[in-house]
N, C-alpha and C. Protein backbone atom coordinates (compact mmCIF):
# COMPACT_ATOMS: atom_id res chain seq x y z
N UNK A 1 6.43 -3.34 -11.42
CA UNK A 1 6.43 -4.60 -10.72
C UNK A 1 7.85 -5.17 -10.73
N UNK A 2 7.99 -5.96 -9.68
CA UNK A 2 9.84 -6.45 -9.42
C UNK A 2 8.87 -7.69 -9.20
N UNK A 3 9.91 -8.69 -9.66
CA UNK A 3 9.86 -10.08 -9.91
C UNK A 3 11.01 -10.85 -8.92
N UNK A 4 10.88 -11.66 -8.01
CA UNK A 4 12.14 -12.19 -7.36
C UNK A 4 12.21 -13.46 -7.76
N UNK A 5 13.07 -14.16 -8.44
CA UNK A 5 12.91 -15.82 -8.23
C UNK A 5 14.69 -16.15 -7.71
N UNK A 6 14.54 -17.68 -7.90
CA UNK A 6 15.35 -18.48 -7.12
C UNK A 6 15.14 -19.63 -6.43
N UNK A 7 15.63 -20.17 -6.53
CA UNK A 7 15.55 -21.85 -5.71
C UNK A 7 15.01 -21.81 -4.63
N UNK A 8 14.62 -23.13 -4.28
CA UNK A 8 14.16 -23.18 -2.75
C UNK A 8 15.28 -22.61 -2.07
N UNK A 9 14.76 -22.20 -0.88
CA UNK A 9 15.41 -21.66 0.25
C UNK A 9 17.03 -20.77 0.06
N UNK A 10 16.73 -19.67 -1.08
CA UNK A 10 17.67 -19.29 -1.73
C UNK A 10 17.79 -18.16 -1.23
N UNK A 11 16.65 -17.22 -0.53
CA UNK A 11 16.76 -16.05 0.03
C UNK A 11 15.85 -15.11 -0.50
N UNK A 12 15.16 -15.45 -1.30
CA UNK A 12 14.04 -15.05 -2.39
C UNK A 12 12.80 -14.25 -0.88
N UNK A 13 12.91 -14.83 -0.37
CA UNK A 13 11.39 -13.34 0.83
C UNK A 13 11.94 -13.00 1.60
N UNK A 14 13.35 -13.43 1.87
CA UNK A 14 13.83 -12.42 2.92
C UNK A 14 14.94 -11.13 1.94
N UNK A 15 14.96 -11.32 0.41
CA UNK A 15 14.84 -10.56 -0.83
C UNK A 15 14.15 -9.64 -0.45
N UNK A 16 12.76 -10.04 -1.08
CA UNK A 16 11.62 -9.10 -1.37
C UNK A 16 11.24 -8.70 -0.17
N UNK A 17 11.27 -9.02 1.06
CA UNK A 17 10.74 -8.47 2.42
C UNK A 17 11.44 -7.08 2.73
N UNK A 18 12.72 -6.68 1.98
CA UNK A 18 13.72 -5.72 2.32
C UNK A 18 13.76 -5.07 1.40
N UNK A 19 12.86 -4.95 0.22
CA UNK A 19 12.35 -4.13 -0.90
C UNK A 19 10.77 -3.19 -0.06
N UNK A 20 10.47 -4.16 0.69
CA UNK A 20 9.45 -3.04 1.66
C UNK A 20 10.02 -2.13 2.23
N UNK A 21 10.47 -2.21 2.81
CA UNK A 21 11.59 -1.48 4.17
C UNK A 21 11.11 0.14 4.01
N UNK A 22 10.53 0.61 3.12
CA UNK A 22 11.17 1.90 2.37
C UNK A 22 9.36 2.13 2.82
N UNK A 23 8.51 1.74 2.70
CA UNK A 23 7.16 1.51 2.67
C UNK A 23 6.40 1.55 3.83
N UNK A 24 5.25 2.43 4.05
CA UNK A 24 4.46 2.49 5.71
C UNK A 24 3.57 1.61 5.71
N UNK A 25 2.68 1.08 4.60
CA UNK A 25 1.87 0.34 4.32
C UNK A 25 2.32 -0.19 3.25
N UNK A 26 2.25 -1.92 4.00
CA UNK A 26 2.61 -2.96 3.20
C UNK A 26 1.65 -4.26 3.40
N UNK A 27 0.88 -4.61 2.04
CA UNK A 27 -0.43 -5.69 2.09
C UNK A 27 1.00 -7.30 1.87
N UNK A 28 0.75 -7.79 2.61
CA UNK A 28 1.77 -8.96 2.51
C UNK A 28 0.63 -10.10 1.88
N UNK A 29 0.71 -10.71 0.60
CA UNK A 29 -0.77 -11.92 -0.04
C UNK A 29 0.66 -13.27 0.26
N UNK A 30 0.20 -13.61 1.55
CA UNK A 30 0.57 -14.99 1.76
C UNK A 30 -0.22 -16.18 0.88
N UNK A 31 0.64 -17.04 -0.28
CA UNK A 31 -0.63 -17.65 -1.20
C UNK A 31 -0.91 -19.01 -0.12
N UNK A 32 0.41 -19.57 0.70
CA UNK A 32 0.43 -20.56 1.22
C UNK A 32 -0.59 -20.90 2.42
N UNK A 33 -1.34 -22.42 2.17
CA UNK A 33 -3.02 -22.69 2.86
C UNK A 33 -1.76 -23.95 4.58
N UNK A 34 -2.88 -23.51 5.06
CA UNK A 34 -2.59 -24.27 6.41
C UNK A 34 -2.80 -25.93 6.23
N UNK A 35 -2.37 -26.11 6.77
CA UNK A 35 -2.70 -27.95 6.64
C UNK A 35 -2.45 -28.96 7.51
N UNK A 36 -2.66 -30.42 7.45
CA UNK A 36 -1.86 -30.96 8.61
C UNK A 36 -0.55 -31.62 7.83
N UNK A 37 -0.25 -30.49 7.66
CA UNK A 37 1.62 -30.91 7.02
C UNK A 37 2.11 -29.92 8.02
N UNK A 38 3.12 -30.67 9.02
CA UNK A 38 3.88 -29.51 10.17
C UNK A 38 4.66 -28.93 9.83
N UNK A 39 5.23 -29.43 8.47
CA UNK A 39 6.98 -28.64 7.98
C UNK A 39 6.42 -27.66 7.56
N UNK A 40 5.01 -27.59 6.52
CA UNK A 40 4.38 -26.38 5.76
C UNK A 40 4.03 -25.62 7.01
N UNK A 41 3.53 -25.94 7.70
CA UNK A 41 2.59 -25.05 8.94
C UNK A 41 3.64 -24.71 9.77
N UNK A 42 5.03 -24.85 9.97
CA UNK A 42 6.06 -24.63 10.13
C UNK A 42 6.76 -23.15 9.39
N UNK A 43 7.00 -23.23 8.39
CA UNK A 43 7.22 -22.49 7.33
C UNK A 43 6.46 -21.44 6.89
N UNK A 44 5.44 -21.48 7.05
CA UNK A 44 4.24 -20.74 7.15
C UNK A 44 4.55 -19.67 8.70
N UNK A 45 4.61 -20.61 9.78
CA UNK A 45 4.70 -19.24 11.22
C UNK A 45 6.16 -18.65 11.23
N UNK A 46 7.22 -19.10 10.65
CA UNK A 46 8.36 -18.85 10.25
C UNK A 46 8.19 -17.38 9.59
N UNK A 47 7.75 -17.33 8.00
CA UNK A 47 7.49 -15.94 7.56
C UNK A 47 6.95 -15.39 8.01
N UNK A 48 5.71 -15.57 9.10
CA UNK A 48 4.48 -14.62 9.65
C UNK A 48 5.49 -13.84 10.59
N UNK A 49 6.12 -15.07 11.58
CA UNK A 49 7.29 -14.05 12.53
C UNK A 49 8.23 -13.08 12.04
N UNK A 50 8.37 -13.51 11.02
CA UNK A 50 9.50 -12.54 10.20
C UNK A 50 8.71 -10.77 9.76
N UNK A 51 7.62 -11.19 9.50
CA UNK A 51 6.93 -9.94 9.27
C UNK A 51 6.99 -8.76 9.85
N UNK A 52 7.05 -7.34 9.89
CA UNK A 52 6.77 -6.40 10.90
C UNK A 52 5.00 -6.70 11.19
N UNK A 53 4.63 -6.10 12.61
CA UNK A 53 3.38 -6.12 12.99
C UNK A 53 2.46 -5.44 12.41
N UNK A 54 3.01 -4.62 11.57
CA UNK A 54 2.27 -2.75 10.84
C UNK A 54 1.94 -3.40 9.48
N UNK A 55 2.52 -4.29 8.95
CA UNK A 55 1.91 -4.92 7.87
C UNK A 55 0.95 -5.66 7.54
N UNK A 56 -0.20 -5.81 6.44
CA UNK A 56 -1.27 -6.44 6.56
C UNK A 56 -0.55 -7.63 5.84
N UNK A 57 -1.91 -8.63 6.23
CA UNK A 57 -1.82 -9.99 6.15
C UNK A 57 -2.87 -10.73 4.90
N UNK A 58 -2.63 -10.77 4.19
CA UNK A 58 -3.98 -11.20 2.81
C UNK A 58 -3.81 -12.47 2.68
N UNK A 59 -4.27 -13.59 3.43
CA UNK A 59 -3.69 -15.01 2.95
C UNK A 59 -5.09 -15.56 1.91
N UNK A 60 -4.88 -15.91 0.44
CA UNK A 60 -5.42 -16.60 -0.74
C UNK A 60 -4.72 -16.84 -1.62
N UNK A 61 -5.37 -16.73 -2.78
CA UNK A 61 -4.92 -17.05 -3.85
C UNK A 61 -6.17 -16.57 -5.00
N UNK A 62 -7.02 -16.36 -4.68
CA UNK A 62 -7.99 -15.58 -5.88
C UNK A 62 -9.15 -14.83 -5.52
N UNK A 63 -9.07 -13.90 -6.80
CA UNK A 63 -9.49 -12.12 -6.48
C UNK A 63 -8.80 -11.60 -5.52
N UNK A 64 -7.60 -11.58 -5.39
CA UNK A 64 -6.87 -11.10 -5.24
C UNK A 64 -6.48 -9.72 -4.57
N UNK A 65 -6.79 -9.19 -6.56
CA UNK A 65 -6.74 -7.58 -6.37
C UNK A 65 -8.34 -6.91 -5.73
N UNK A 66 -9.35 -7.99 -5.83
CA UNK A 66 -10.70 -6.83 -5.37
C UNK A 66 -10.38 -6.88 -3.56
N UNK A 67 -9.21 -7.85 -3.19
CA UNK A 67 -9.13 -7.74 -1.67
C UNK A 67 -8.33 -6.88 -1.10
N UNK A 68 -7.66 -6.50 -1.85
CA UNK A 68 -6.37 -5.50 -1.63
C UNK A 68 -6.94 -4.40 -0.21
N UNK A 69 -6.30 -4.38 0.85
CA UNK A 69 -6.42 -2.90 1.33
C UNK A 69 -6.12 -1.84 1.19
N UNK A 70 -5.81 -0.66 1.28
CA UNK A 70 -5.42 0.61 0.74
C UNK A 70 -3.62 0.52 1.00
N UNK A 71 -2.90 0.70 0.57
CA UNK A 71 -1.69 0.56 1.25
C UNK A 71 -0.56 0.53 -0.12
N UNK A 72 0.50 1.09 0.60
CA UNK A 72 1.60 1.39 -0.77
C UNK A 72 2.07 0.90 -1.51
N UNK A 73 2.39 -0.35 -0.41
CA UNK A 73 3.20 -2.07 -1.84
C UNK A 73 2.40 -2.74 -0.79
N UNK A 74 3.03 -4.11 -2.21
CA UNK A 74 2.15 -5.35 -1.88
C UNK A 74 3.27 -6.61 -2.63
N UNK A 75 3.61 -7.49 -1.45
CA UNK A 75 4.09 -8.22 -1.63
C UNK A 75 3.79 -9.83 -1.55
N UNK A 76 3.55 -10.53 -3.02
CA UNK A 76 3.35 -11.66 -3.48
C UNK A 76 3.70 -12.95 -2.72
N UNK A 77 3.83 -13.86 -2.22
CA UNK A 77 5.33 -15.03 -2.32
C UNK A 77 4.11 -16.37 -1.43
N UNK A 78 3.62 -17.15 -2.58
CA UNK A 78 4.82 -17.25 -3.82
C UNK A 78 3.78 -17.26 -5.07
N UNK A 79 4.20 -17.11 -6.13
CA UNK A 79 3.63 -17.88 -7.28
C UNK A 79 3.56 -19.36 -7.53
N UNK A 80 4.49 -19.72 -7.03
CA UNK A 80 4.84 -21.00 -6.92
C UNK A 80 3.72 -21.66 -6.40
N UNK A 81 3.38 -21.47 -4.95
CA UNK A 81 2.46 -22.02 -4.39
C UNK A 81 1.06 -21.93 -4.74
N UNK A 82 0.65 -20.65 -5.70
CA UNK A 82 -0.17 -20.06 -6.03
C UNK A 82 -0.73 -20.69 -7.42
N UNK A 83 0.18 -21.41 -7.89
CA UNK A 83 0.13 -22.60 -9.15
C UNK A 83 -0.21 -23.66 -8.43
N UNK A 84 0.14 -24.06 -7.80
CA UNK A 84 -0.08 -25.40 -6.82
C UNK A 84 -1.37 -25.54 -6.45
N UNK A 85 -1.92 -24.51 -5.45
CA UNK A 85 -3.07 -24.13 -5.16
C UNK A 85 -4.51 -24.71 -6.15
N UNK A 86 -3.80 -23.62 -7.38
CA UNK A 86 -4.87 -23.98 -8.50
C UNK A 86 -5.04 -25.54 -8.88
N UNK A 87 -3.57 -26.06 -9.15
CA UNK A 87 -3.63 -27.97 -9.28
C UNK A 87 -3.96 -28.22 -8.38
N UNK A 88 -4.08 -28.11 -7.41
CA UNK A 88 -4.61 -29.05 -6.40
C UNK A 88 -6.38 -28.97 -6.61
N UNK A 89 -6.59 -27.82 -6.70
CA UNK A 89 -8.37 -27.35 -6.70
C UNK A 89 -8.77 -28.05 -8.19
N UNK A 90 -8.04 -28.33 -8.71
CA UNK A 90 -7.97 -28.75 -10.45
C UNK A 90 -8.58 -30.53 -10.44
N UNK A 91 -7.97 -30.86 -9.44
CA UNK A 91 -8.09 -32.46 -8.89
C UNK A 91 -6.52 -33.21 -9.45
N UNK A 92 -6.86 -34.19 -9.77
CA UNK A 92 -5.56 -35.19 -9.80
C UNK A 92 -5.61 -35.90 -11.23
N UNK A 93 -6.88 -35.79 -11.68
CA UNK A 93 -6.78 -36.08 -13.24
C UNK A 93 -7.33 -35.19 -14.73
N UNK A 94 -5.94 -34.65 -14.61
CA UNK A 94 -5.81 -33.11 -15.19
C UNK A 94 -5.48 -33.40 -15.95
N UNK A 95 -6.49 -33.21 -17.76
CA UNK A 95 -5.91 -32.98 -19.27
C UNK A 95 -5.24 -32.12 -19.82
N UNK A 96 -5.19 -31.92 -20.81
CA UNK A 96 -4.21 -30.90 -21.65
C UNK A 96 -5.28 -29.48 -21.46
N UNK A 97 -6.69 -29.58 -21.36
CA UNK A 97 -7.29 -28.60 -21.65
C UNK A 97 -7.69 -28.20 -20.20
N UNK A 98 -7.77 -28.95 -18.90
CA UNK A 98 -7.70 -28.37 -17.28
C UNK A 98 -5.96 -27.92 -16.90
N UNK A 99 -5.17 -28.30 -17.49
CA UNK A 99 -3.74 -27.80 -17.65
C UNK A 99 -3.90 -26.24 -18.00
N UNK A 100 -3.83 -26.31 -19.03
CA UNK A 100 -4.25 -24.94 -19.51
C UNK A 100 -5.18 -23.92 -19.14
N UNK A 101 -6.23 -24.14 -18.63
CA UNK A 101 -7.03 -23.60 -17.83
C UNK A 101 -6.60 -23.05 -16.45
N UNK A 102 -5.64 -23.91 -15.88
CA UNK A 102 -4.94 -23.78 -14.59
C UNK A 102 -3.92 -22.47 -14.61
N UNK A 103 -2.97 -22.43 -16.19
CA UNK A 103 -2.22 -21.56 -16.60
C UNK A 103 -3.29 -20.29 -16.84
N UNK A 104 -4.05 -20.33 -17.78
CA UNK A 104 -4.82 -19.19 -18.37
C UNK A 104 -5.42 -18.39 -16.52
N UNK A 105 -6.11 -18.97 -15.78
CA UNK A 105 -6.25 -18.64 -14.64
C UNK A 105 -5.05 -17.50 -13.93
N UNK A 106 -3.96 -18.16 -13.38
CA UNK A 106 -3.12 -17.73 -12.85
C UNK A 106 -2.77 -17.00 -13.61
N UNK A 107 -1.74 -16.58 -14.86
CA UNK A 107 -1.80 -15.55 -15.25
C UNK A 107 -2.95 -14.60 -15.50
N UNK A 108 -4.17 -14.47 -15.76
CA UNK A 108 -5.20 -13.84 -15.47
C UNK A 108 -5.01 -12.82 -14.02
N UNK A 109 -5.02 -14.29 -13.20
CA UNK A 109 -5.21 -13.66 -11.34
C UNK A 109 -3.82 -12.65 -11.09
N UNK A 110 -2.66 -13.43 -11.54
CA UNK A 110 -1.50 -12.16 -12.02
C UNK A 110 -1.65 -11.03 -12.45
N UNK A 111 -2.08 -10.60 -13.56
CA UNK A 111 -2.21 -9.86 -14.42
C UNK A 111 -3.32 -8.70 -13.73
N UNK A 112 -4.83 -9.42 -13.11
CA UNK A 112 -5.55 -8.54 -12.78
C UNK A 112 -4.86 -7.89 -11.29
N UNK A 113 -3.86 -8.26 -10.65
CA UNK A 113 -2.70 -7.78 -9.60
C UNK A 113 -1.96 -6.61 -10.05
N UNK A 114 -1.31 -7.01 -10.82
CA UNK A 114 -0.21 -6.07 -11.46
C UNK A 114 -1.46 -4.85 -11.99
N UNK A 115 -2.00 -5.20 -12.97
CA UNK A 115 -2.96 -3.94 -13.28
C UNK A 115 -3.60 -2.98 -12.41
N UNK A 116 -4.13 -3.73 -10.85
CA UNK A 116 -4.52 -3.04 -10.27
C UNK A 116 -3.70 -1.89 -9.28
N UNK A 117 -2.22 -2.38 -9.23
CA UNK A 117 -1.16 -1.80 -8.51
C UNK A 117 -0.65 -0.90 -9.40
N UNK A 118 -0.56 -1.03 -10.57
CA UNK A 118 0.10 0.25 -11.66
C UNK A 118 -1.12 1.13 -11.57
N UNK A 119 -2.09 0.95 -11.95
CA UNK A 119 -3.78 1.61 -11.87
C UNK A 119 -3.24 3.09 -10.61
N UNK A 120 -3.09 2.57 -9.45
CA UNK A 120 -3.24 3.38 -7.80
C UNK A 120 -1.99 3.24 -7.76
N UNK A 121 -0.69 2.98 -8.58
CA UNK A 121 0.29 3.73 -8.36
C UNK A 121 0.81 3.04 -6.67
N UNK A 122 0.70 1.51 -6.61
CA UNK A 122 1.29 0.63 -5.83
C UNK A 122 2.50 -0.11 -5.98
N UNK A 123 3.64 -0.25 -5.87
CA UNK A 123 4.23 -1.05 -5.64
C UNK A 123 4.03 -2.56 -5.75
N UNK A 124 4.70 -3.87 -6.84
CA UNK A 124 4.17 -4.57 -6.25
C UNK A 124 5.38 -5.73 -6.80
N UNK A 125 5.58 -6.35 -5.66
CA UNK A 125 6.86 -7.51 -5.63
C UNK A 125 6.34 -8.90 -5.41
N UNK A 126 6.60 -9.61 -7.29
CA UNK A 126 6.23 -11.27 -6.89
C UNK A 126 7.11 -11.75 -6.55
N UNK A 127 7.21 -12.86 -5.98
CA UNK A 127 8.33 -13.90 -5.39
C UNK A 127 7.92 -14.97 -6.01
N UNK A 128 9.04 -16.20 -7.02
CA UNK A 128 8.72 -17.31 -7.16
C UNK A 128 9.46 -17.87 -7.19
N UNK A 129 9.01 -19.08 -7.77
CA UNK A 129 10.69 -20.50 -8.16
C UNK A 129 11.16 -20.58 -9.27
N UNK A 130 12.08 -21.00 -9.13
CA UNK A 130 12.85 -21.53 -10.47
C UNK A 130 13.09 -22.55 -10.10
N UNK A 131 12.11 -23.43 -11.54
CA UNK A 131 11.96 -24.73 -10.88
C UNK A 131 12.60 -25.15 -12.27
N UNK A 132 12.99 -24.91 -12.96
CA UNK A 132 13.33 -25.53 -14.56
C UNK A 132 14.87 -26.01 -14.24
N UNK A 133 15.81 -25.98 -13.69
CA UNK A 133 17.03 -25.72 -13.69
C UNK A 133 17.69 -27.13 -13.40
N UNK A 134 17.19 -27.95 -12.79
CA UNK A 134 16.61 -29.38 -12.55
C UNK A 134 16.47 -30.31 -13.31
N UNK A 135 16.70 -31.55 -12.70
CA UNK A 135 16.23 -32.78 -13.51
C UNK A 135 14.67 -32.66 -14.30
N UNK A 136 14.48 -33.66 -15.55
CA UNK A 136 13.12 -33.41 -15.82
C UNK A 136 12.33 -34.86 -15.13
N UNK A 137 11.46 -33.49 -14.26
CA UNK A 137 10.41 -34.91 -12.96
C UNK A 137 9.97 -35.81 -13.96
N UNK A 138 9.75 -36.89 -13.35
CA UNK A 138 9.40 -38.43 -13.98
C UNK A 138 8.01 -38.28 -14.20
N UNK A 139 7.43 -37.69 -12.72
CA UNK A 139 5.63 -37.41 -12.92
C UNK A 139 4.81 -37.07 -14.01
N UNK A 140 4.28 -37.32 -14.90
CA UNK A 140 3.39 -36.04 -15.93
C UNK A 140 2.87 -35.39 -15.26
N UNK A 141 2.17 -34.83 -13.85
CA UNK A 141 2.13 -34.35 -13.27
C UNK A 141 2.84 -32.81 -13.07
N UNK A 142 4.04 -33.50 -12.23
CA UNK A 142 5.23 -32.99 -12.07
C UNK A 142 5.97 -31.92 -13.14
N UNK A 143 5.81 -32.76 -14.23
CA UNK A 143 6.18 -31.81 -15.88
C UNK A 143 5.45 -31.07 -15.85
N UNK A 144 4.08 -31.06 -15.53
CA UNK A 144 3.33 -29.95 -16.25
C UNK A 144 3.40 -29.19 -15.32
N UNK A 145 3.30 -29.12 -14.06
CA UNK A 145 3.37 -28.22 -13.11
C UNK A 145 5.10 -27.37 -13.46
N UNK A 146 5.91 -28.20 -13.76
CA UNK A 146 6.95 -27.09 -13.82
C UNK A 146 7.14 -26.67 -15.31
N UNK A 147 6.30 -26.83 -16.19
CA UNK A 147 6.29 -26.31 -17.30
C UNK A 147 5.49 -24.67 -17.56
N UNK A 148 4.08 -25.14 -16.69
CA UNK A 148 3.45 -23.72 -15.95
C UNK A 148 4.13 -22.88 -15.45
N UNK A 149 4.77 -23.33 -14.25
CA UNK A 149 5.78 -22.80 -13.59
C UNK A 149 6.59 -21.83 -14.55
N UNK A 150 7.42 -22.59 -15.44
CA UNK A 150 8.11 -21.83 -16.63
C UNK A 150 7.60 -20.72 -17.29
N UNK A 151 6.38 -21.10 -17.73
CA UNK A 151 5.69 -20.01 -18.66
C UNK A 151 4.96 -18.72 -17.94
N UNK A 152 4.84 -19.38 -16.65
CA UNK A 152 4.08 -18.03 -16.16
C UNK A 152 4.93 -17.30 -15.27
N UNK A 153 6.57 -17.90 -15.09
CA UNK A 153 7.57 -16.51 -14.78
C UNK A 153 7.61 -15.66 -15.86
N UNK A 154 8.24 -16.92 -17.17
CA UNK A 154 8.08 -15.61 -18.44
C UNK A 154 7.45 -14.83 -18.73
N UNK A 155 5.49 -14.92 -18.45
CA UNK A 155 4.92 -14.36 -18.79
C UNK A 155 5.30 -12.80 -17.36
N UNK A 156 5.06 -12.83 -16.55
CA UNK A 156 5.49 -12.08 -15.36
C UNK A 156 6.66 -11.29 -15.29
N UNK A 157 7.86 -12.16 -15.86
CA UNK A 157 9.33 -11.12 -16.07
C UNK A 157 8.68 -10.56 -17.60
N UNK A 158 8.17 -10.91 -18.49
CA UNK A 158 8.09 -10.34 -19.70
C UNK A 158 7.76 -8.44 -19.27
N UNK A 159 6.56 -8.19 -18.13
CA UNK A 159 6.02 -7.07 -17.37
C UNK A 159 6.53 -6.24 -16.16
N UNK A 160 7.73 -7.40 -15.75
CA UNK A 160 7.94 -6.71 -14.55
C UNK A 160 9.41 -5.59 -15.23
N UNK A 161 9.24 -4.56 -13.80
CA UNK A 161 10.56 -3.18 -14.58
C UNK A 161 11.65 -4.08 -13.84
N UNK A 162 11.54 -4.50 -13.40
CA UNK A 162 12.98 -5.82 -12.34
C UNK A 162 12.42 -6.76 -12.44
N UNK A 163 13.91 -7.59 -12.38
CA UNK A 163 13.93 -8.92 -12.04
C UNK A 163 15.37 -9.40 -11.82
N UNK A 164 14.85 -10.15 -10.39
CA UNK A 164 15.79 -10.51 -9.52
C UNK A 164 15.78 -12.28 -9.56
N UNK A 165 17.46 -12.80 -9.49
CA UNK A 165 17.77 -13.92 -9.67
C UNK A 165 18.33 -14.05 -8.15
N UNK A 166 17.79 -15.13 -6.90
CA UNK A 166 18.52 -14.87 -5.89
C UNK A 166 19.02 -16.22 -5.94
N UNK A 167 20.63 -16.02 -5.73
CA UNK A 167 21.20 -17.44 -5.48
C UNK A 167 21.90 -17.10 -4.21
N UNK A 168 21.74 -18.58 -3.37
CA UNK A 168 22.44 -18.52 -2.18
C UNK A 168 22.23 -17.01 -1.20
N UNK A 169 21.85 -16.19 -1.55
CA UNK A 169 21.18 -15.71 -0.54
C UNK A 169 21.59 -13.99 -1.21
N UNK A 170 22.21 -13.89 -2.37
CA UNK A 170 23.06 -12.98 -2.72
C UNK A 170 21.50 -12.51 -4.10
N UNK A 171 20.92 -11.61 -4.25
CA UNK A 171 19.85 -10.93 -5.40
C UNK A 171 21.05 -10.36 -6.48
N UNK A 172 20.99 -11.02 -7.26
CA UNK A 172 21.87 -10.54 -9.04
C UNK A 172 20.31 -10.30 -9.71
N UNK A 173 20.85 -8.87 -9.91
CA UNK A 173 19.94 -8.06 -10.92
C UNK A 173 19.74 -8.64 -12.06
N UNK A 174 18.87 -9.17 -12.90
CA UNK A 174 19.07 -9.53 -14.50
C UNK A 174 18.09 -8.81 -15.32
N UNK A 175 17.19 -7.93 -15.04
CA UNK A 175 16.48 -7.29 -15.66
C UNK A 175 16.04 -5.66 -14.97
């Protein structure tokens, strides 16, 4: 597994989109949901255009791996959003123990990914953020979401054979 992170709009899927290249079958798991937000729904037909046509399209965020189609790699992006996802489904008044639950989840839904791609001998490239690097958000909210954030790259680079730091548009190898 190769790991990509990096800041917003750092170059992080048009990264990992060129780690396919090499690949005839490629399952693309878009985590990001449609909405009436135009910049997201924006951003959203932005990567779809970017896609080749020969590639499949998996848009969720859980079970994941039992959706997989047959195909060589499989590329993630984002985790980021894929944490989000879960807080949002979590509701808005989230304890220490639906926090954690949110984490234990996602790495889970991770984990049963990666397992199933080493298993059949797939390819498989996450994309996320690096969101720590930053002021610390005022939100408790906000904290905990980028504290998740934190722990479940670590947990993810702890497994992946790469890992990629993309700044400004340039991928520095660090693992």
């Amino acid at each position: 597994m190769k790991l990509i992170t990096g800041g917003a709009r750092s170059g992080k899927s048009t990264f990992a989109e060129s780690l396919m290249k090499d690949f005839d079958e490629v399952c693309y798991i878009a985590t990001a949901r449609t909405s009436d937000d135009d910049e997201m729904n924006e951003r959203i037909a932005k990567h779809r255009a970017r896609r080749p046509d020969h590639w499949h399209t998996l848009e969720g965020d859980r079970n994941l791996a039992t959706k997989l189609p047959i195909v060589d790699a499989v590329l993630l992006d984002c985790v980021t959003v894929l944490i989000s996802n879960y807080l949002y489904d979590a509701g808005e008044k989230l304890g220490e123990e639906s926090l954690q639950k949110v984490e234990d989840d996602v790495k889970a839904e991770l984990k049963e990914l990666c397992d199933v791609c080493e298993r059949e001998n797939r390819e498989l490239v996450l994309v996320t953020n690096e969101v720590g690097s930053g002021i610390v958000p005022m939100h408790p909210l906000s904290r905990a979401f980028r504290d998740i954030q934190g722990r479940v790259n670590q947990f993810s680079a702890s497994s992946a054979e790469e890992v990629y730091l993309v700044v400004s548009g340039i991928p520095v190898k660090i693992k």
